[in-house]
C-alpha atoms as a PDB file:
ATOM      1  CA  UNK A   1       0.000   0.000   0.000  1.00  0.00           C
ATOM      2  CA  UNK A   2       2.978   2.126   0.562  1.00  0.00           C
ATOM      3  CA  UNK A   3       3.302   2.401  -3.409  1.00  0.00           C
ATOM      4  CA  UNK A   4       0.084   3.448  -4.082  1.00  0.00           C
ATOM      5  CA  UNK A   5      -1.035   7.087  -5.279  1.00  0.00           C
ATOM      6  CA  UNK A   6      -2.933   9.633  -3.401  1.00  0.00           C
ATOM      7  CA  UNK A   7      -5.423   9.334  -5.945  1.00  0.00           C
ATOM      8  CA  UNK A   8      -5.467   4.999  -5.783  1.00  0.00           C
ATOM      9  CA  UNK A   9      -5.682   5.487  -1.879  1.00  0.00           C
ATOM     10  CA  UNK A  10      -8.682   8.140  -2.390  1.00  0.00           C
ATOM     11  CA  UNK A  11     -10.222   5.655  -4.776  1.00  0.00           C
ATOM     12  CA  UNK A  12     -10.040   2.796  -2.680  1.00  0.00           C
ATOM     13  CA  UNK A  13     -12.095   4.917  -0.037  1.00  0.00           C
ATOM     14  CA  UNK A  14     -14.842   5.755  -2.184  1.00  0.00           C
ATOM     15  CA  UNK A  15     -15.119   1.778  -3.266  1.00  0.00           C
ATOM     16  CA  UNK A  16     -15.255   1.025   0.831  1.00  0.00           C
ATOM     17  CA  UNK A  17     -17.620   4.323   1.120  1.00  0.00           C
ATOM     18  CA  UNK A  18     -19.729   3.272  -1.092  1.00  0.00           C
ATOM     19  CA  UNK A  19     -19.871  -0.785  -0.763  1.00  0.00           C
ATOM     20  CA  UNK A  20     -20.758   0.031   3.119  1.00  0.00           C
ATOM     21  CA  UNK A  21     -23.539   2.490   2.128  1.00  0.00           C
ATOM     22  CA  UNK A  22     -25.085  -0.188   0.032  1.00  0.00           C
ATOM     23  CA  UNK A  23     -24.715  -2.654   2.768  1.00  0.00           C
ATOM     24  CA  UNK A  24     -26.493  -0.419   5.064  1.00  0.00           C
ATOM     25  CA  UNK A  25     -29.386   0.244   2.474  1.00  0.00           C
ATOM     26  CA  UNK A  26     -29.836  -3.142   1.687  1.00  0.00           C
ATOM     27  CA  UNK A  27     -30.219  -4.312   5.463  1.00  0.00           C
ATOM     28  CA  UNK A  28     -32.542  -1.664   5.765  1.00  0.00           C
ATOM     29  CA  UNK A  29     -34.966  -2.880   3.229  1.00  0.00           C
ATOM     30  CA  UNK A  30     -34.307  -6.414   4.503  1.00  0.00           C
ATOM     31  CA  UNK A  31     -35.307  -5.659   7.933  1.00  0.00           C
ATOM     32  CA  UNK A  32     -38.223  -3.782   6.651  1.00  0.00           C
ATOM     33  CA  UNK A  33     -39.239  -7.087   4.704  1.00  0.00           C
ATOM     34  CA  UNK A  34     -38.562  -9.484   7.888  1.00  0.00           C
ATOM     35  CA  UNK A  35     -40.061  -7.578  10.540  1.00  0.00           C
ATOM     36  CA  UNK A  36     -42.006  -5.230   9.129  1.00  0.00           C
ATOM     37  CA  UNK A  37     -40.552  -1.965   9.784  1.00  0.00           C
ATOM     38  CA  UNK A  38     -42.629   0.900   8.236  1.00  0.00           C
ATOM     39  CA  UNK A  39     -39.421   3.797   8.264  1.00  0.00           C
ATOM     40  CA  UNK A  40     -40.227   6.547   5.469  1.00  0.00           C
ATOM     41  CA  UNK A  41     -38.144   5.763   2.697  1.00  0.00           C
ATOM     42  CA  UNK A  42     -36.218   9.047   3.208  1.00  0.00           C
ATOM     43  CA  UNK A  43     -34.731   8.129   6.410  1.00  0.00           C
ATOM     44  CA  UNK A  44     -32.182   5.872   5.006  1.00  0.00           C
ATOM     45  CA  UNK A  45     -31.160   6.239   1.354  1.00  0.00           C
ATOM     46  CA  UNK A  46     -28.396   4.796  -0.614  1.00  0.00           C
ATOM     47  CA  UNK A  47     -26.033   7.991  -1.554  1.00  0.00           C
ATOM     48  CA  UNK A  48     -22.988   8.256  -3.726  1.00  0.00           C
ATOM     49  CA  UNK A  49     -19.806   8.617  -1.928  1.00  0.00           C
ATOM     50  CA  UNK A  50     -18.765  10.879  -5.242  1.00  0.00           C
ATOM     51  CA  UNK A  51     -22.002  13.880  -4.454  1.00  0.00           C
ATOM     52  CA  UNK A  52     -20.094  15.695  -1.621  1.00  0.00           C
ATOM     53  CA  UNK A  53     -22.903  15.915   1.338  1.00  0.00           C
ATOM     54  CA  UNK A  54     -23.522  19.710   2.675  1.00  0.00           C
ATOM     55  CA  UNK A  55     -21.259  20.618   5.532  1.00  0.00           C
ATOM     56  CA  UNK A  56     -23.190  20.593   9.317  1.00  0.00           C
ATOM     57  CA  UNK A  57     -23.879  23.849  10.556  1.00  0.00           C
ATOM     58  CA  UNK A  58     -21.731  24.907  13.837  1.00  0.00           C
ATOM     59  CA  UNK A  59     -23.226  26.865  16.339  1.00  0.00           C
ATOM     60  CA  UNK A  60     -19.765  27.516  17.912  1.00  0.00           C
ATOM     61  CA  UNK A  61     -19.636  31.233  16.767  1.00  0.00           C
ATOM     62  CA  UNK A  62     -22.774  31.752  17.494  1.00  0.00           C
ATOM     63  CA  UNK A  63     -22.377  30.715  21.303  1.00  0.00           C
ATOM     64  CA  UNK A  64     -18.704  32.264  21.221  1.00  0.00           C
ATOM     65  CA  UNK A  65     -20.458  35.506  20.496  1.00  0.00           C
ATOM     66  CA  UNK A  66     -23.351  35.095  23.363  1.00  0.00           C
ATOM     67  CA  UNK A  67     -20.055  34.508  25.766  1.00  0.00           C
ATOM     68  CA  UNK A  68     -18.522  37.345  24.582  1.00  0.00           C
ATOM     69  CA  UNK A  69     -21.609  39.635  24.931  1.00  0.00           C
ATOM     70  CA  UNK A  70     -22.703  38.601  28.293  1.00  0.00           C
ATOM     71  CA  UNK A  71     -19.180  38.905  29.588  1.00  0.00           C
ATOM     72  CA  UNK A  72     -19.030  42.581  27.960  1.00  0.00           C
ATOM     73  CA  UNK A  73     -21.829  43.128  29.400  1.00  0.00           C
ATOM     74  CA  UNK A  74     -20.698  41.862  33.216  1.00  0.00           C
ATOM     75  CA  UNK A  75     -17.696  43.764  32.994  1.00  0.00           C
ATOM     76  CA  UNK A  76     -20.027  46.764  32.321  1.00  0.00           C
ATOM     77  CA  UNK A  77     -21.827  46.136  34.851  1.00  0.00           C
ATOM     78  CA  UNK A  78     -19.460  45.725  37.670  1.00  0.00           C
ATOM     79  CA  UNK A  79     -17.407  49.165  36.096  1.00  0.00           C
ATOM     80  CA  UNK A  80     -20.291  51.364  36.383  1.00  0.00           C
ATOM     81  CA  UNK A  81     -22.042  49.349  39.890  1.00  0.00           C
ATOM     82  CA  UNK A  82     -25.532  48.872  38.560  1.00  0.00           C
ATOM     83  CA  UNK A  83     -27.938  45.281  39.438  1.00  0.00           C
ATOM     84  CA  UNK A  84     -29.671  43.516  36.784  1.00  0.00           C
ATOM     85  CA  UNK A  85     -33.001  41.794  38.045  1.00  0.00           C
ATOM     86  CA  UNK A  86     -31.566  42.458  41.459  1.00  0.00           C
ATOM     87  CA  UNK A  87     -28.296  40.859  40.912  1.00  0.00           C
ATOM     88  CA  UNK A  88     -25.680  42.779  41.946  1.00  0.00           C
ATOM     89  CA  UNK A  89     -22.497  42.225  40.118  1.00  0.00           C
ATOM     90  CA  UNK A  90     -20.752  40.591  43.589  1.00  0.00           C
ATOM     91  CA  UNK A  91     -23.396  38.142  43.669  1.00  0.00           C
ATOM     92  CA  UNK A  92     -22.820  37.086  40.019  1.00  0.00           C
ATOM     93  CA  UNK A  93     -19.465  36.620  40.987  1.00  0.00           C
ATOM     94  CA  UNK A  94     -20.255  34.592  43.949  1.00  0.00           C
ATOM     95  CA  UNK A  95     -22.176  32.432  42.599  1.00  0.00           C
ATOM     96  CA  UNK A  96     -19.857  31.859  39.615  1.00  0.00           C
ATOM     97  CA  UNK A  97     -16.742  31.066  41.872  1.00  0.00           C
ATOM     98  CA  UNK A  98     -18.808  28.319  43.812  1.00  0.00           C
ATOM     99  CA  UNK A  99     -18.069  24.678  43.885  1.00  0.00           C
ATOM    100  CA  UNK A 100     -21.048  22.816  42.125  1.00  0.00           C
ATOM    101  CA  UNK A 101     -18.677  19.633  41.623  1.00  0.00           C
ATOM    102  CA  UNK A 102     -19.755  17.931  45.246  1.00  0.00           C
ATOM    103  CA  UNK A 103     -23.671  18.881  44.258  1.00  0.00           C
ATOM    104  CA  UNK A 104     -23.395  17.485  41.224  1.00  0.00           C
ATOM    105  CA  UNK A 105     -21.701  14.124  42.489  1.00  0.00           C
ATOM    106  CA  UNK A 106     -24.624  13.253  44.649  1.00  0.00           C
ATOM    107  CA  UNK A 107     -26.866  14.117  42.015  1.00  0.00           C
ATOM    108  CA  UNK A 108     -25.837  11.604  39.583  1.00  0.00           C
ATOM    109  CA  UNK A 109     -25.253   8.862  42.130  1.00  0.00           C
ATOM    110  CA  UNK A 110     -28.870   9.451  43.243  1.00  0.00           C
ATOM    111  CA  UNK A 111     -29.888   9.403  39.927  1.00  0.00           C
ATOM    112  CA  UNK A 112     -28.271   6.008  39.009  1.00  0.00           C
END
């Protein structure tokens, strides 16, 4: 494998792309055969490895920018001494420094 091309290896990955996604449509329609399985026939479709599928959307700016804003917004805040919904900006910070970790612990071992 060590003498192959870029483009043999990138080959070779759209065969194995493409052989599994055919696999996984044809158990599909087997099981749906067997045991009866009504899924829309949208939910699983056989796709070629070749058509490029649309990225997946991030929200990572999106909450990078809500960070950003509410911690502009503290700063403010605590520079010119104002409360928002009767939180002063000493109690934000009070309740942002405290240790959850031991409330959390028994939360999950109750919960298990």
């Amino acid at each position: 494998m060590n003498d192959a091309t870029v483009e043999q290896k990138l080959e070779l990955v759209q065969q194995i792309r493409s052989q599994y996604n055919k696999n996984q449509y044809d158990l599909l329609n087997r099981e749906q055969i067997l045991y009866g399985r009504a899924l829309p026939r949208d939910s699983y479709t056989y796709e070629n490895p070749a058509e490029e599928a649309e990225p997946v959307r991030s929200t990572f700016k999106l909450r990078l920018f809500a960070a950003g804003l509410l911690f502009i917004l503290l700063v403010a805040l605590d520079i010119t001494g104002k409360s928002i919904a009767g939180f002063e900006t000493g109690k934000i910070f009070t309740i942002l420094a405290q240790d959850y970790e031991k409330q959390i612990d028994a939360w999950v071992e109750a919960n298990m």
